[in-house]
Protein backbone atom coordinates (compact mmCIF):
# COMPACT_ATOMS: atom_id res chain seq x y z
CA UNK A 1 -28.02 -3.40 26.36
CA UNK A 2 -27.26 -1.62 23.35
CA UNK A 3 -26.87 1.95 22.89
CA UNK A 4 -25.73 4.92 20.77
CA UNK A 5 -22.68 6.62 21.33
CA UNK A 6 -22.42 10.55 20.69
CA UNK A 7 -19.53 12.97 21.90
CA UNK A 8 -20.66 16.33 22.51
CA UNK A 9 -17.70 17.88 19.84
CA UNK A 10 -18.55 19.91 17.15
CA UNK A 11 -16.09 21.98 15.11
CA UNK A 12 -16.98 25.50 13.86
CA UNK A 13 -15.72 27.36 11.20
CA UNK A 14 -15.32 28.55 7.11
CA UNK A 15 -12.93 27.62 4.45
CA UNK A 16 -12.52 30.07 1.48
CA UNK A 17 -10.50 28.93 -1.79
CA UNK A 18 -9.46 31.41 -5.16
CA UNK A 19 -7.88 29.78 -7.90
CA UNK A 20 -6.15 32.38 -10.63
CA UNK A 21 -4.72 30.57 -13.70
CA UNK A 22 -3.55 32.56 -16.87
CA UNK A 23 -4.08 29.68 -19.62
CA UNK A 24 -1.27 26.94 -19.26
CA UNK A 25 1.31 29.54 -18.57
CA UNK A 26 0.44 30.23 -14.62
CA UNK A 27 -1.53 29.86 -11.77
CA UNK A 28 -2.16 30.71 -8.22
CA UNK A 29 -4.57 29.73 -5.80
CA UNK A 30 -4.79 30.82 -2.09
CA UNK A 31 -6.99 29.85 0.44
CA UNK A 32 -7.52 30.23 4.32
CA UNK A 33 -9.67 27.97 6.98
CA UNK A 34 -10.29 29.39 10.17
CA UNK A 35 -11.76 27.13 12.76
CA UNK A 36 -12.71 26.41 16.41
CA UNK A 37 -14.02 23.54 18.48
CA UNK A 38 -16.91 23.30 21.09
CA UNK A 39 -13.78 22.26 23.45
CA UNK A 40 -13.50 23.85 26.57
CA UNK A 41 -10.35 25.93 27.16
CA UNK A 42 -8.07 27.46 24.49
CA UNK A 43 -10.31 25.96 22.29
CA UNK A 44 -12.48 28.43 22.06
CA UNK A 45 -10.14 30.72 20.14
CA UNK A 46 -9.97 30.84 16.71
CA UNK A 47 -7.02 29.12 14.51
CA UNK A 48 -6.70 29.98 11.16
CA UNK A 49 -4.82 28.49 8.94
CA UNK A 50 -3.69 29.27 5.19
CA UNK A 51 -2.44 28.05 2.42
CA UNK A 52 -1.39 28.68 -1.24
CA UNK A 53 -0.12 26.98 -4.60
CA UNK A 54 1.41 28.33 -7.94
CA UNK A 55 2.87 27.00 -10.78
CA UNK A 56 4.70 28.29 -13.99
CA UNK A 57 4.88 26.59 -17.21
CA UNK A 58 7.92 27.99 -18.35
CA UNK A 59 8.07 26.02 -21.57
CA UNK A 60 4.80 27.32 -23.26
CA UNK A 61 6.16 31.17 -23.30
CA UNK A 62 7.65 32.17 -27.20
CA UNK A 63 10.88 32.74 -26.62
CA UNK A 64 11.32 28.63 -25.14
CA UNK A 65 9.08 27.85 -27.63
CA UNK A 66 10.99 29.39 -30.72
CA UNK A 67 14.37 28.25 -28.72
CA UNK A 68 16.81 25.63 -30.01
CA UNK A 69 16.28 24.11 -26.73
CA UNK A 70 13.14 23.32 -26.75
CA UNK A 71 13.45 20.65 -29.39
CA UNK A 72 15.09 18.64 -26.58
CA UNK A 73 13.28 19.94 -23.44
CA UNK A 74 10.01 20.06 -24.60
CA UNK A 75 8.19 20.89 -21.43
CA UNK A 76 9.77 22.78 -18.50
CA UNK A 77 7.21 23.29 -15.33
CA UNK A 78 7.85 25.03 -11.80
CA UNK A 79 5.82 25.07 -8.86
CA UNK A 80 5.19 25.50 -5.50
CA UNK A 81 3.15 25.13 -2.75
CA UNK A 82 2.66 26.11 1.54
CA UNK A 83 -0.02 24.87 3.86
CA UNK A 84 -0.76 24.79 7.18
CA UNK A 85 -3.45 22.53 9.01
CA UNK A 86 -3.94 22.08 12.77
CA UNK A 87 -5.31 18.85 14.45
CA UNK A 88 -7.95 19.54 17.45
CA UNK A 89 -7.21 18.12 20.68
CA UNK A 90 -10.23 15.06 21.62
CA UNK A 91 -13.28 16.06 23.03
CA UNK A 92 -12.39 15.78 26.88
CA UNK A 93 -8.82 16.23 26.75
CA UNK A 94 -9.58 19.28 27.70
CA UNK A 95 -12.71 19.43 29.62
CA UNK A 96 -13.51 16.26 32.00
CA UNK A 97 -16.75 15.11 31.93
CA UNK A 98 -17.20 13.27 35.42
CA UNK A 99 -18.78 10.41 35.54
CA UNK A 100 -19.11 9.14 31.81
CA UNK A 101 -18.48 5.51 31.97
CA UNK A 102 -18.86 5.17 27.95
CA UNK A 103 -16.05 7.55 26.37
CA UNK A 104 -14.82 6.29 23.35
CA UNK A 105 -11.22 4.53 23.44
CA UNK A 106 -9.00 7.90 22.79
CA UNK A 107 -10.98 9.51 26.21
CA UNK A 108 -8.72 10.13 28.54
CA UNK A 109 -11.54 8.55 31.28
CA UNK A 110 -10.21 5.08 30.04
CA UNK A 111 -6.85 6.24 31.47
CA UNK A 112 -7.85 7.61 35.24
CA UNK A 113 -4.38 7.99 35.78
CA UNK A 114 -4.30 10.65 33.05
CA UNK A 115 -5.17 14.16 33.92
CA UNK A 116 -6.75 16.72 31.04
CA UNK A 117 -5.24 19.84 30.25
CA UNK A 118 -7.91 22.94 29.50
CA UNK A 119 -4.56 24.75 27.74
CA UNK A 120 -4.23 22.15 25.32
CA UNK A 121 -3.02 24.42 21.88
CA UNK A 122 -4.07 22.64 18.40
CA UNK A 123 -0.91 20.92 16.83
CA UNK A 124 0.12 23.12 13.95
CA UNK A 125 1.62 21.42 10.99
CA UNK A 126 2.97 23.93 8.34
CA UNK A 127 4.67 21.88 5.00
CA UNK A 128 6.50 24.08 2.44
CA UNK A 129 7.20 22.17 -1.21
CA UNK A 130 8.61 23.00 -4.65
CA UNK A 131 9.79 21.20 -7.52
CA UNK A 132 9.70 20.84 -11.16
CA UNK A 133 8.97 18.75 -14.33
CA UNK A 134 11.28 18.15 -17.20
CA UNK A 135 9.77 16.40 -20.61
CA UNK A 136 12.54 15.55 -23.12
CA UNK A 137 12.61 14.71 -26.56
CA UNK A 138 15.64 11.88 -27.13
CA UNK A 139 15.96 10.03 -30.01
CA UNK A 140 14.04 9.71 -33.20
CA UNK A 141 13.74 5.88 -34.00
CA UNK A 142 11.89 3.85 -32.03
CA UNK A 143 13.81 3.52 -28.74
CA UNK A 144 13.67 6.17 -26.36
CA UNK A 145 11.32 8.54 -27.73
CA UNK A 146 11.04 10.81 -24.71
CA UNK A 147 11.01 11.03 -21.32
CA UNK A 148 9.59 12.65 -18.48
CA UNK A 149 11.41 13.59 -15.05
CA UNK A 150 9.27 14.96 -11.97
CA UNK A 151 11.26 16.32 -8.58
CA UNK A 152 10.02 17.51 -5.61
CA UNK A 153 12.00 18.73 -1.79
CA UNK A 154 8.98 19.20 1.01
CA UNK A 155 9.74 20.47 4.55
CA UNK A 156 6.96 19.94 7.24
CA UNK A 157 7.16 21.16 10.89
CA UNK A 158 4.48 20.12 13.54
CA UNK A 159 4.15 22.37 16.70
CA UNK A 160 2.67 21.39 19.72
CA UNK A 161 2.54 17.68 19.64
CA UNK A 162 -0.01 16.02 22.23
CA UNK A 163 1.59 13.74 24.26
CA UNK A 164 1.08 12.27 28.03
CA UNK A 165 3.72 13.55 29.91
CA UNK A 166 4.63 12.41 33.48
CA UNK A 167 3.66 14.38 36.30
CA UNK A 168 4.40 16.16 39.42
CA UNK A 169 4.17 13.53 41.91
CA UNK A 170 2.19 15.93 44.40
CA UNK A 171 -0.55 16.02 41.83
CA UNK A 172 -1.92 12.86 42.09
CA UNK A 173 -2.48 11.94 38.42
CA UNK A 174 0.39 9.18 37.18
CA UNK A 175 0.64 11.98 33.34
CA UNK A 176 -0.62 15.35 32.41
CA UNK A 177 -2.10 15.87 28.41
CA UNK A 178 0.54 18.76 27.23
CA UNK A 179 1.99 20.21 23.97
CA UNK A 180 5.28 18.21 24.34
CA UNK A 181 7.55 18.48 22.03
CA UNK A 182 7.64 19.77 18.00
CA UNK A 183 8.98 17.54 14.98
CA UNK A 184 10.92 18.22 12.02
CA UNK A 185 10.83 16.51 8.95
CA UNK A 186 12.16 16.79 5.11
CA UNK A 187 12.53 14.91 2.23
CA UNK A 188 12.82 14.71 -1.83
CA UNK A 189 10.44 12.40 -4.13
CA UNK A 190 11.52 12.07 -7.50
CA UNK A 191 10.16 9.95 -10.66
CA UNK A 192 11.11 8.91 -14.05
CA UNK A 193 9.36 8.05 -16.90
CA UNK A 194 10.47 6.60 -20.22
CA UNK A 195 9.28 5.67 -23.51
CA UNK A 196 11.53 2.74 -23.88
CA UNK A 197 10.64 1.38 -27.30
CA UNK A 198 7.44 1.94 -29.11
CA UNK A 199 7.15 -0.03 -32.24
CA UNK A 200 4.06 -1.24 -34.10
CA UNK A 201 3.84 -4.41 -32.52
CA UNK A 202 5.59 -4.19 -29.32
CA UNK A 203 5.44 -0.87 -26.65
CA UNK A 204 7.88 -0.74 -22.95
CA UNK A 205 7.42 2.11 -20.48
CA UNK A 206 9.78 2.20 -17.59
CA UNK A 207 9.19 4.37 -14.51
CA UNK A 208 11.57 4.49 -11.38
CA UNK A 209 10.34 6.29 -8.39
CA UNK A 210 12.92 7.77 -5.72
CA UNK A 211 12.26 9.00 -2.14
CA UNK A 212 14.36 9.78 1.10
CA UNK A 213 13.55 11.37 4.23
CA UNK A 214 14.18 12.11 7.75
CA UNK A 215 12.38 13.18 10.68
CA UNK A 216 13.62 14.27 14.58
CA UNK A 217 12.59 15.54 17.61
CA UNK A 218 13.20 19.43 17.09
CA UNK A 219 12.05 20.85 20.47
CA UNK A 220 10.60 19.75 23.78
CA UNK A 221 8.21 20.99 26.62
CA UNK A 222 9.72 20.71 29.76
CA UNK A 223 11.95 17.85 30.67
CA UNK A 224 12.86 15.08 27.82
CA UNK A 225 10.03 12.79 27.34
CA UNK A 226 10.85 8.77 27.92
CA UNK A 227 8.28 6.87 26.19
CA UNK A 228 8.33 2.44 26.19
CA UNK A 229 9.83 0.66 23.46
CA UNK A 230 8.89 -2.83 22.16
CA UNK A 231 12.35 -3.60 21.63
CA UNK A 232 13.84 -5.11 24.67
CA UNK A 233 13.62 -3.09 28.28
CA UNK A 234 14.24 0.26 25.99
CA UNK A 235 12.58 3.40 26.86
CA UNK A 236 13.11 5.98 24.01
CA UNK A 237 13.92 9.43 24.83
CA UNK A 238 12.36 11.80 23.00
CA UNK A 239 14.88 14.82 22.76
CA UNK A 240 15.95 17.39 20.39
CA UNK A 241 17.93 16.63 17.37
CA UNK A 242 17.02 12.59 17.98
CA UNK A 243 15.91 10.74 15.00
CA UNK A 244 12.35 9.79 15.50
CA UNK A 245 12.96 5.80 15.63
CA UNK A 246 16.09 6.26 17.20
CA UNK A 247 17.19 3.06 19.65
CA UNK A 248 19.50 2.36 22.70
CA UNK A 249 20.98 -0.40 23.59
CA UNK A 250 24.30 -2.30 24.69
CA UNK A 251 27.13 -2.10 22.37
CA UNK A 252 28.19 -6.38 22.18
CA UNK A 253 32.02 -5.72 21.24
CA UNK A 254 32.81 -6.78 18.26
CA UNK A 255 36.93 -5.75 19.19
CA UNK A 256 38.96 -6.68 22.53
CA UNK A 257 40.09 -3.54 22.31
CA UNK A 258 36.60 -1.78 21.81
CA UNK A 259 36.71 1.94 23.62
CA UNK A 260 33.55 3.89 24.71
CA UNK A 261 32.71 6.10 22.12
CA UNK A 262 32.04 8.66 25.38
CA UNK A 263 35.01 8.85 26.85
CA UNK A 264 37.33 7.00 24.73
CA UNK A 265 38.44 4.32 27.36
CA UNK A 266 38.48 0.60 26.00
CA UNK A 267 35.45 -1.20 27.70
CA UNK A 268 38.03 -4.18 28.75
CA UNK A 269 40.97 -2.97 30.98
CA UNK A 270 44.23 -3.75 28.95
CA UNK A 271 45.49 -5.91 32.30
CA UNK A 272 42.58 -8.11 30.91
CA UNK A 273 42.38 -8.16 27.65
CA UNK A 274 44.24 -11.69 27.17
CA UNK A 275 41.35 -13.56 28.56
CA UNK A 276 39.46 -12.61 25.67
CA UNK A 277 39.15 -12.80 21.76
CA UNK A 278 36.74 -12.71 18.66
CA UNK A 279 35.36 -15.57 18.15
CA UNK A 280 35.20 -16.48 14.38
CA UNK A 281 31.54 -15.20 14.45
CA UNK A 282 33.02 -11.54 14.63
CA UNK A 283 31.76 -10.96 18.58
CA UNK A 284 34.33 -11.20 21.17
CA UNK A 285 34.14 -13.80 23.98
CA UNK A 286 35.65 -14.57 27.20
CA UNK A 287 38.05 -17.49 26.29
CA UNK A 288 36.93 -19.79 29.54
CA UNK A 289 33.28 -18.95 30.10
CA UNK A 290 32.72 -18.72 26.07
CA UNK A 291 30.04 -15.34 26.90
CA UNK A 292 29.87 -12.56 25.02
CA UNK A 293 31.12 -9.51 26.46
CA UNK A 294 28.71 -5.86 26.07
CA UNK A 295 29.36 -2.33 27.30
CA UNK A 296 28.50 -1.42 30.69
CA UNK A 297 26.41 1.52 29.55
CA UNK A 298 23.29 2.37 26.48
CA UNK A 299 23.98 3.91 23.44
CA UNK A 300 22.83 4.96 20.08
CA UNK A 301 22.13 2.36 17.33
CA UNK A 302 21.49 5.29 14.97
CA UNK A 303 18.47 5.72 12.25
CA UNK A 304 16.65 2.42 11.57
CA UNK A 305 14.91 4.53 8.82
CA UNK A 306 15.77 3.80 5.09
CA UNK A 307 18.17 6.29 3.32
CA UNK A 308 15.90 5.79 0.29
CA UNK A 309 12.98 3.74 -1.23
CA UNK A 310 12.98 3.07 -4.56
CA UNK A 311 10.57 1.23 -7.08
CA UNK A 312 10.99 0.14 -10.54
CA UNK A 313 8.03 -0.31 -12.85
CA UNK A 314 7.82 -1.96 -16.54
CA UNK A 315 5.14 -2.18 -19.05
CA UNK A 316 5.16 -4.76 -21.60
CA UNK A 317 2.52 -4.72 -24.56
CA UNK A 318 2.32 -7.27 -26.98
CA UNK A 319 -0.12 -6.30 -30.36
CA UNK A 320 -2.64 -5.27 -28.23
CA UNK A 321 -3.64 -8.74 -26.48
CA UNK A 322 -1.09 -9.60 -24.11
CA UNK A 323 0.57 -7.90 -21.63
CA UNK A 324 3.01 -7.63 -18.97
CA UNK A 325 3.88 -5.84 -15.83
CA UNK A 326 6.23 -6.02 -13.08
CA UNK A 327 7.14 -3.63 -10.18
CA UNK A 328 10.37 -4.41 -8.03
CA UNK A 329 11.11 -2.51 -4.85
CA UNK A 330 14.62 -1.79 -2.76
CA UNK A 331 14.99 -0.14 0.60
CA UNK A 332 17.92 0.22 1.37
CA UNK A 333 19.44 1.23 4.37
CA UNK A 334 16.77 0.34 7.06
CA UNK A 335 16.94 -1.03 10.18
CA UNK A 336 15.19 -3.51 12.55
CA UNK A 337 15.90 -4.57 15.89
CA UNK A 338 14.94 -8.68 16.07
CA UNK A 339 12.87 -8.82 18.88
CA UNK A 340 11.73 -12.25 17.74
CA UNK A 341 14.64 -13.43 17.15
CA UNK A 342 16.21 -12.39 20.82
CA UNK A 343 13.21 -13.82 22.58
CA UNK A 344 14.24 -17.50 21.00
CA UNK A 345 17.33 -16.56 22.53
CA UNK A 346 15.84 -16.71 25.73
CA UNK A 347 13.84 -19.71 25.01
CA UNK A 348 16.72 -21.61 23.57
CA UNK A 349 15.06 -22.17 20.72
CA UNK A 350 16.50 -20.80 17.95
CA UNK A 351 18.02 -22.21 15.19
CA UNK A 352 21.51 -20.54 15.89
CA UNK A 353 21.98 -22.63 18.75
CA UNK A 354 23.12 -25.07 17.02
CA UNK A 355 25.43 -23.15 14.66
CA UNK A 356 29.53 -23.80 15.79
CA UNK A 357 31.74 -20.96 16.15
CA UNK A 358 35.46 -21.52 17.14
CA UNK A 359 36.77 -20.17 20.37
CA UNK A 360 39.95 -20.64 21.27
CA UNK A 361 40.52 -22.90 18.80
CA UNK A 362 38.04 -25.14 19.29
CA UNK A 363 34.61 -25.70 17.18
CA UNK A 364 31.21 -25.95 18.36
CA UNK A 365 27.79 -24.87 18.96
CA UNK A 366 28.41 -22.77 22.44
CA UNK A 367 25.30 -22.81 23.93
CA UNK A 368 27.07 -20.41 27.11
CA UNK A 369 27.62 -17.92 23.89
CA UNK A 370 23.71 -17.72 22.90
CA UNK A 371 22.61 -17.91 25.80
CA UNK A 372 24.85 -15.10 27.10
CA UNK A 373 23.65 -13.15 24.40
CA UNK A 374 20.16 -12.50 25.98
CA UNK A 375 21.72 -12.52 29.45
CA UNK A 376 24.89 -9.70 28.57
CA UNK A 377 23.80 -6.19 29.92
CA UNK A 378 20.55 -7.18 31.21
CA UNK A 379 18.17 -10.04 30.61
CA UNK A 380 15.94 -8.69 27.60
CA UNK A 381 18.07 -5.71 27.49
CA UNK A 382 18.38 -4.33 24.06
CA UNK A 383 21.92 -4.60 22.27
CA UNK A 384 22.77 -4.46 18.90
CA UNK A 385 23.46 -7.82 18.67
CA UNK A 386 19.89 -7.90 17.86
CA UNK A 387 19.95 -4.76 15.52
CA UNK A 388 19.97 -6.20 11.88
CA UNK A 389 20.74 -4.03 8.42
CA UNK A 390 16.86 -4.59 6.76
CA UNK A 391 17.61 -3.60 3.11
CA UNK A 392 15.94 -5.69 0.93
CA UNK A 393 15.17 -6.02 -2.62
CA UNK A 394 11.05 -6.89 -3.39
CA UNK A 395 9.28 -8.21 -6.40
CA UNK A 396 6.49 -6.45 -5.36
CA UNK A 397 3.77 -6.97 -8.45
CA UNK A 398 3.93 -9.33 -11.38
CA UNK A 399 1.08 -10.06 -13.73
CA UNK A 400 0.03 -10.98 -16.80
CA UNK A 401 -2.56 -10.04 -19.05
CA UNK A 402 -4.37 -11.78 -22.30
CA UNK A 403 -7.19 -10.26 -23.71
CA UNK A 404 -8.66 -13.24 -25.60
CA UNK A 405 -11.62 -10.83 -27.92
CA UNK A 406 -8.40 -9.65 -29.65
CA UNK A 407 -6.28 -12.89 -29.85
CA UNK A 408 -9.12 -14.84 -31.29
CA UNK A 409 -11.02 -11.49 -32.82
CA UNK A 410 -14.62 -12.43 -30.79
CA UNK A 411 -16.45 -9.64 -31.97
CA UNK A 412 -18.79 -9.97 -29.34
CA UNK A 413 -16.81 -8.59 -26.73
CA UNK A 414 -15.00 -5.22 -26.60
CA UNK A 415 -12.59 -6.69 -24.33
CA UNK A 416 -12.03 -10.80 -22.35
CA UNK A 417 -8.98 -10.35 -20.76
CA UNK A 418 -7.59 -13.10 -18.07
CA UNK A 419 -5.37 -11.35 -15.90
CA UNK A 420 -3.02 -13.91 -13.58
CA UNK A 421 -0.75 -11.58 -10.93
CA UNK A 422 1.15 -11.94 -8.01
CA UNK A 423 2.50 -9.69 -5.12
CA UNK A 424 5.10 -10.25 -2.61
CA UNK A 425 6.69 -13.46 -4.91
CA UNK A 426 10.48 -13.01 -4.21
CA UNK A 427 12.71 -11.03 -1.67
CA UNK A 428 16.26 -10.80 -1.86
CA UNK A 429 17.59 -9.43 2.05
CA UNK A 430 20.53 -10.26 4.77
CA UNK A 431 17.49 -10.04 7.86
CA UNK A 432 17.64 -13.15 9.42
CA UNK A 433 13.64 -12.42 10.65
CA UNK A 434 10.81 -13.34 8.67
CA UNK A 435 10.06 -10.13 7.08
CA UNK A 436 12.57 -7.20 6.42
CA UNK A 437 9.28 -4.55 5.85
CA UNK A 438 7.82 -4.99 9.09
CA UNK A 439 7.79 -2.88 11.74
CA UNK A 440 5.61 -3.65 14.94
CA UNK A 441 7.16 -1.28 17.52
CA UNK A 442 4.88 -0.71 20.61
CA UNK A 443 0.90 -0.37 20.13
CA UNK A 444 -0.06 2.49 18.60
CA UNK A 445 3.42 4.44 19.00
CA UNK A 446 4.45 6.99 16.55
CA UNK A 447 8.19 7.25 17.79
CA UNK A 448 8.33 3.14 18.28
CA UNK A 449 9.38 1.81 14.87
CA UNK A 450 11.97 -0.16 13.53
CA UNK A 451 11.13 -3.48 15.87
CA UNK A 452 10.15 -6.66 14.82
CA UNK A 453 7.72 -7.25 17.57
CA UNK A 454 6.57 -11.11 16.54
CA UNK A 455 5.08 -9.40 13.31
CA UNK A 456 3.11 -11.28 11.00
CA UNK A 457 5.29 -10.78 7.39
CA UNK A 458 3.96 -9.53 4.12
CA UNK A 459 1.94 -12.62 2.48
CA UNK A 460 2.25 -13.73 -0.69
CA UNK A 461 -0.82 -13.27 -3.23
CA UNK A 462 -1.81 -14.84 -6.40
CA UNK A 463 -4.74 -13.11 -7.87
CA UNK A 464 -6.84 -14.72 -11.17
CA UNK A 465 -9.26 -12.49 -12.50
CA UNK A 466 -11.37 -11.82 -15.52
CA UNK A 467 -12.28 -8.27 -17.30
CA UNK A 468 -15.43 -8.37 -19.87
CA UNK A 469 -16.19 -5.52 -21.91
CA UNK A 470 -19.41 -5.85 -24.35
């Protein structure tokens, strides 16, 4: 049987926009949309939300103009912007409608353990940006002619984030729908642009792109909210000041004389500490069973986020015909935890089983040491054995362009370029998985990254195409 599908939600409401600009000097614009849903419950109020933008060319007034400065910074832009936008809870997260068997997959009726909540407030974001925009005049031959140099800092907050919560057990219902918790987040983009060498024959532009940001838990609802992990038996708590991301685990010592970073105690008694050493792999070991040794307790691996992204663009022209371009991307500073690779732990199948380390003085491939890798803490416990440094270094795009109606001046056609590219060619990382860019984390989880959750990696491309212009 085959049937449509329509949910009874309908959202109701204006949007008004005024843009001011005063030539290429200024400009302002404000706006303001004001909505409501056909929801039942809080809903039915109004939420209005505004925003504005404004810039200011300061390099186009006279007295920059008529400066000695402004044969060097030729262009000199600030601006600025605020908006806020609210996301409406689903149709029946809200209101129940009993008995509907065909609710789309985001109904909480697929979930009957999951209880609506007719309070449910509209997650408020509110972002705040500014920034500016340099142009610069450098040198006067044909290398470096100019340059361009863009920077931006943006702050977003979200309010009222819907989340199933756990409830009262004298309710019945396994969660509740509530506004759980709010999120933080900030960050700076920046971008540079540069006339390399321009020459009759023979043009190179470089641009670099630069970003870094961070985002935690700012506030929560109630009691801390424990959500599943992909990564191991971890549950991640969602509290304030926590890096969204952020993983537990067992610390593997790495020092006989390793202390809790709680209390300050060394994790093996100093009685006992002669029974064990580092083995030359860097982990330490009990010297008769040849197992690893982990803390008794979960802590913090820290931010598996990048502390920046950047990219790194050049253009290559060639009298007009051929031409060249390749892009190369670095992260650095991410984190994954190797799910994959702990799971062929388990198995015994990994590759590392057969790698010797010397314990004790003696060399070879400890299968009690691998093995007691998965096993130390808990069986599939997380520990940051597992927790690899995912910086990598990415030839991302490489192609190469020749447009044959100039090479061999065919009048017929304005332009018969062959363009051969490539993406994803070479990769230059310390993760032992298959990818350093994935990130599987649990099924549709926000808060669940930095896991490599038997992803499939980035493929490798190679692209022919052709371009006719009459």
């Amino acid at each position: 049987m085959i049937s449509d599908y329509v949910e009874p939600f309908i959202t109701y409401g204006f949007l008004a926009n005024q843009r001011f600009e005063w030539s290429d000097l200024a400009g302002v614009a404000v706006g303001v949309r004001s909505d409501y849903s056909s929801a039942f419950g809080s809903g039915a109020t109004a939420q209005t939300f505004p925003r504005g933008d404004a810039f200011l060319n300061i390099s186009r007034f006279k007295f920059w103009e008529n400066s000695k400065i402004s044969n060097v910074i030729s262009d000199f832009k600030i601006r600025a912007a605020y908006g806020e936008a609210g996301i409406q809870p689903g149709a029946f997260q809200r209101f129940p409608v009993l008995g509907a068997s065909n609710l789309g997959s985001n109904s909480v009726f697929r979930f009957p353990t999951t209880s609506p909540n007719p309070n449910l407030a509209v997650e408020l974001s509110k972002e705040t940006e500014f920034g500016f925009d340099l142009g610069f005049n450098l040198l006067k031959g044909d290398w470096l002619k100019n340059a361009n140099f863009s920077f931006t800092y943006w702050k977003r907050n979200t309010d009222n984030a819907i989340y199933r919560v756990d409830a009262a057990p004298s309710t019945g219902v396994g969660s509740i729908l509530n506004n759980a918790f709010g999120l933080g987040s900030n960050g700076i983009q920046a971008s540079l642009n540069l006339n390399v060498l321009s020459k009759k024959d023979f043009s190179w532009d470089f641009t670099t792109n630069f970003s870094k940001q961070t985002s935690e838990i700012t506030s929560v609802t109630g009691a801390d909210v424990v959500v599943l992990s992909a990564a191991g038996s971890t549950g991640l708590t969602l509290k304030p000041g926590l890096k969204i991301g952020q993983i537990f685990g067992f610390l593997v010592l790495r020092s006989v004389d390793q202390v809790d970073p709680n209390t300050g105690q060394p994790f093996i008694a100093k009685a006992n500490q002669g029974n064990y050493e580092v083995a030359s792999n860097g982990w330490v070991v009990n010297k008769t069973t040849k197992q690893p040794i982990s803390s008794p307790g979960q802590y913090s691996f820290g931010d598996p986020n990048p502390k920046f992204n950047m990219s790194f663009i050049n253009n290559f022209n060639y009298k007009g015909f051929l031409s060249l371009s390749m892009q190369w991307d670095w992260v650095n500073g991410s984190h994954l935890y190797n799910q994959t690779k702990e799971w062929m732990y388990r198995d015994g199948i990994h590759s590392d089983y057969s790698v010797p380390l010397t314990i004790d003085g003696v060399s070879q491939a400890y299968t009690a040491f691998y093995r007691g890798i998965y096993q130390v803490g808990q069986n599939n416990g997380t520990k940051d054995y597992f927790y690899e440094d995912a910086s990598f270094a990415r030839l991302r795009n490489l192609s190469v362009g020749i447009d044959f109606s100039k090479l061999l001046k065919i009048k017929t056609f304005q332009r018969l370029q062959l363009v051969l590219s490539g993406r994803n060619l070479v990769t230059f990382t310390k993760y032992t998985g298959m990818d350093p860019e994935v990130s599987s984390g649990a099924s549709n989880s926000s808060f669940d990254r930095g896991v490599d959750h038997n992803t499939l990696p980035n493929t490798k491309a190679y692209t022919i195409g052709l371009n006719v212009g009459f």
